[in-house]
C-alpha atoms as a PDB file:
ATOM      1  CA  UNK A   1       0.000   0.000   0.000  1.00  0.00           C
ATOM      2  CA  UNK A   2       1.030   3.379  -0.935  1.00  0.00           C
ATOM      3  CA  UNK A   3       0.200   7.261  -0.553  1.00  0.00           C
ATOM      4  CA  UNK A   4       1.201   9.907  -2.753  1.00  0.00           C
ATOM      5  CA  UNK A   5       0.726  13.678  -2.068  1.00  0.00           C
ATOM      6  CA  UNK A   6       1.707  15.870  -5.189  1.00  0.00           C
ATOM      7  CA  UNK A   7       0.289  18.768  -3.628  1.00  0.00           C
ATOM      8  CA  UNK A   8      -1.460  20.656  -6.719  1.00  0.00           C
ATOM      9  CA  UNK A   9      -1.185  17.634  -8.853  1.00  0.00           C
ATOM     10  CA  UNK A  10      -2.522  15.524  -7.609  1.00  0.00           C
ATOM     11  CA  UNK A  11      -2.059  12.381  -5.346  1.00  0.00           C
ATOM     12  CA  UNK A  12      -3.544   8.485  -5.262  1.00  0.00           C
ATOM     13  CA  UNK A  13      -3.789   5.431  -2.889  1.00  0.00           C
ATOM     14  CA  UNK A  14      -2.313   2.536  -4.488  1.00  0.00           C
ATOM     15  CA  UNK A  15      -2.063  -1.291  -4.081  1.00  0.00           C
ATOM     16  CA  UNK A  16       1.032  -2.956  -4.951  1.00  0.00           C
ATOM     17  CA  UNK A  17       0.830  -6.653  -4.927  1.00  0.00           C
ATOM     18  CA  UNK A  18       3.984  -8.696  -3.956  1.00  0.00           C
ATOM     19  CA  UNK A  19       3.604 -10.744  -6.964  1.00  0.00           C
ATOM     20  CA  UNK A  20       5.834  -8.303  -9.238  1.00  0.00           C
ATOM     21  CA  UNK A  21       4.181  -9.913 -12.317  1.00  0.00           C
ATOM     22  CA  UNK A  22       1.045  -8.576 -11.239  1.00  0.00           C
ATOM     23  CA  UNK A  23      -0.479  -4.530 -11.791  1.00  0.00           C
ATOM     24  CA  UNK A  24      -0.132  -2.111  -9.682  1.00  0.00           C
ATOM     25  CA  UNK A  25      -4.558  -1.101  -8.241  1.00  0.00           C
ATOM     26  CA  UNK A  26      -4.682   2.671  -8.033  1.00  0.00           C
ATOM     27  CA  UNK A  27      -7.949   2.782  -5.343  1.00  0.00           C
ATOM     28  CA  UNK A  28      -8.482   6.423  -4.992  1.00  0.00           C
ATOM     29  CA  UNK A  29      -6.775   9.803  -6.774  1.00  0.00           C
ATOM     30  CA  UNK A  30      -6.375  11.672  -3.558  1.00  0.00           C
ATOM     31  CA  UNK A  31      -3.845  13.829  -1.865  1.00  0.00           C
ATOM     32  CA  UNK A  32      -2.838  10.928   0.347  1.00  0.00           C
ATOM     33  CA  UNK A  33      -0.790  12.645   3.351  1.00  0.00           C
ATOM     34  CA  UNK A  34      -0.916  10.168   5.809  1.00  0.00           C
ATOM     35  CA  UNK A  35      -0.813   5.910   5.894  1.00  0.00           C
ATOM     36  CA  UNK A  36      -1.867   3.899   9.188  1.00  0.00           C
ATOM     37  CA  UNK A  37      -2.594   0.820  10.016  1.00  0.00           C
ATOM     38  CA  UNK A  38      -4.369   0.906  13.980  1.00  0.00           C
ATOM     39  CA  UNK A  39      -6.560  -2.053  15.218  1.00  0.00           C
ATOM     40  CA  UNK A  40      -6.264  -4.608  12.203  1.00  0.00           C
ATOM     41  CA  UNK A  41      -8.034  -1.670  10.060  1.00  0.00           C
ATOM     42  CA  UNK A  42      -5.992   0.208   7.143  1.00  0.00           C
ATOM     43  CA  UNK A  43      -6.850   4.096   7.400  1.00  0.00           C
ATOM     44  CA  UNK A  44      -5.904   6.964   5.380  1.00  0.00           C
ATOM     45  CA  UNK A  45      -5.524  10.938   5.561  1.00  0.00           C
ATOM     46  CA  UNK A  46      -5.826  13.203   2.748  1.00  0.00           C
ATOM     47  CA  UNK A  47      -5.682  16.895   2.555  1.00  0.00           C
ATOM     48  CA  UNK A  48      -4.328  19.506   0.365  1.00  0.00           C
ATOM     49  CA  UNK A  49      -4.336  23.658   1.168  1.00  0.00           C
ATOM     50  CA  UNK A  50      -3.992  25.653  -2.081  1.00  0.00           C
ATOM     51  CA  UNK A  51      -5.091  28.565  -4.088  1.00  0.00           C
ATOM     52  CA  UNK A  52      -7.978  29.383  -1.721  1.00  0.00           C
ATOM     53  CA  UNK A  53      -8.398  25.597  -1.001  1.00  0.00           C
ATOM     54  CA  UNK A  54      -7.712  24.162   2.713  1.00  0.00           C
ATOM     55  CA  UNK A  55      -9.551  21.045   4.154  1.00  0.00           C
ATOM     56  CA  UNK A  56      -8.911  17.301   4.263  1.00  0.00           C
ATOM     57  CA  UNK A  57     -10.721  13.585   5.752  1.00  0.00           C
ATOM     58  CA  UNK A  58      -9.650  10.850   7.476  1.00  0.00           C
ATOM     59  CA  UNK A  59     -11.025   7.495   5.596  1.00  0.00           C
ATOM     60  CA  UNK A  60     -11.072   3.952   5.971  1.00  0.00           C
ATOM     61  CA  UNK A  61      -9.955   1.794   3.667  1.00  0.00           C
ATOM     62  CA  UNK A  62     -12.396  -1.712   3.109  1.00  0.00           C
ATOM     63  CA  UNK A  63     -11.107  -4.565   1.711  1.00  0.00           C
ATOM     64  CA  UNK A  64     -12.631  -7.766   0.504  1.00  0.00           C
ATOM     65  CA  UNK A  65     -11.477 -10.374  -1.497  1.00  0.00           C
ATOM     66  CA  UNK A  66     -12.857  -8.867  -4.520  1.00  0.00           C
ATOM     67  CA  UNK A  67     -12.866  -5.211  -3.769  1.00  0.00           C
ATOM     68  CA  UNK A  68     -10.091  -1.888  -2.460  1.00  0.00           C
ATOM     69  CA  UNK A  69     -12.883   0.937  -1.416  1.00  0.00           C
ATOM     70  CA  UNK A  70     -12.754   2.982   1.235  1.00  0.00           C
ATOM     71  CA  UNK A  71     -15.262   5.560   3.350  1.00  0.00           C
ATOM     72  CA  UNK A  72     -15.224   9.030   4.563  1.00  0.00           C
ATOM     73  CA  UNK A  73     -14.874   8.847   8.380  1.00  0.00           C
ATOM     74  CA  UNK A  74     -14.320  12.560   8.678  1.00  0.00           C
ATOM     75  CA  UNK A  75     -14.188  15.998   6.943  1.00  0.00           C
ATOM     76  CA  UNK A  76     -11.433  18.644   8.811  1.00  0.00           C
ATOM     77  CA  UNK A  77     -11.984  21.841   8.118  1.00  0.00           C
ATOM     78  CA  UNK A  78      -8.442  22.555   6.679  1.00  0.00           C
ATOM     79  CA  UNK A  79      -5.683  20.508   5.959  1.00  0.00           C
ATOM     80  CA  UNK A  80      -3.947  18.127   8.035  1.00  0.00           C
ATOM     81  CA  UNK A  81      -0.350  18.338   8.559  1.00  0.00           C
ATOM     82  CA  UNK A  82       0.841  16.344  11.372  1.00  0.00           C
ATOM     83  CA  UNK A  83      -0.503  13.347  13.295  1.00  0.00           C
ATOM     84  CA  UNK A  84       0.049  10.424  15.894  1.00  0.00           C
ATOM     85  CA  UNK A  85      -1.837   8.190  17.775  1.00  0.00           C
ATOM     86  CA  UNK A  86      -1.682   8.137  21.527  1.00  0.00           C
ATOM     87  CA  UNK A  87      -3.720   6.009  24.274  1.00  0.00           C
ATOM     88  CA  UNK A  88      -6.121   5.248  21.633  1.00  0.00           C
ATOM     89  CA  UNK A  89      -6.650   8.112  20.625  1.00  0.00           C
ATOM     90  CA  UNK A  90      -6.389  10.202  16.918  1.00  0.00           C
ATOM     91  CA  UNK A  91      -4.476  13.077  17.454  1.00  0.00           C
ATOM     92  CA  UNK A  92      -4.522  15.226  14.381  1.00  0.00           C
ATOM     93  CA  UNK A  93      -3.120  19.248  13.765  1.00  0.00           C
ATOM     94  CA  UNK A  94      -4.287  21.039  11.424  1.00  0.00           C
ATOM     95  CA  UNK A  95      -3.154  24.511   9.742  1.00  0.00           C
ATOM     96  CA  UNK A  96      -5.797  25.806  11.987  1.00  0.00           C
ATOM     97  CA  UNK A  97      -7.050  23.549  14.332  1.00  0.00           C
ATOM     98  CA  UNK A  98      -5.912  20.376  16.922  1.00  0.00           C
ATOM     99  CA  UNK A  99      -8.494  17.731  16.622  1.00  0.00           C
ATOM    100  CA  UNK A 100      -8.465  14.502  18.772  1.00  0.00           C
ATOM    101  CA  UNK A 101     -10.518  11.551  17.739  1.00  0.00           C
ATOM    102  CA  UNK A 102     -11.725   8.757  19.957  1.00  0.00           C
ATOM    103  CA  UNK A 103     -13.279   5.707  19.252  1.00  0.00           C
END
């Protein structure tokens, strides 16, 4: 698995199989910033602050054994640009803002 943040072009979550031989799945074109993997679940930050522009989510990514998709857990207000995860907890600065998530 793999996050890219191009800033204003662009960005994507990818899947790269260990099988060489096999394609390279591109699951989402966003500004992927962040890359975590906390209680058996994949999850994923995004955000990009440009041009008038500032916000970013925090996703989950869903996998079955046919399917990469992922859902919007939460929308931030601006864009992230730091993060860590302490005591079970999400904690998350912003340009603007601190957010801590809980369960």
């Amino acid at each position: 698995m793999s996050g890219i943040d191009k800033g204003e072009f662009g960005g994507e979550l990818n899947f790269k199989p260990n099988n060489t031989s096999k394609p390279v799945i591109k699951i989402a074109h966003l500004r992927v910033r962040f890359l975590l993997n906390y209680k058996n679940k994949i999850y994923f930050i995004v955000g990009y602050c440009h041009m008038g522009f500032n916000g970013g989510a925090l996703f989950e990514l869903k996998i079955t054994a046919d399917s990469l998709t992922y859902n919007k857990i939460l929308e931030f207000e601006d864009a992230p640009e730091a993060f860590t995860i302490h005591k079970g907890k999400f904690f998350i600065a912003t340009h603007n803002y601190f957010y801590i998530i809980k369960d």
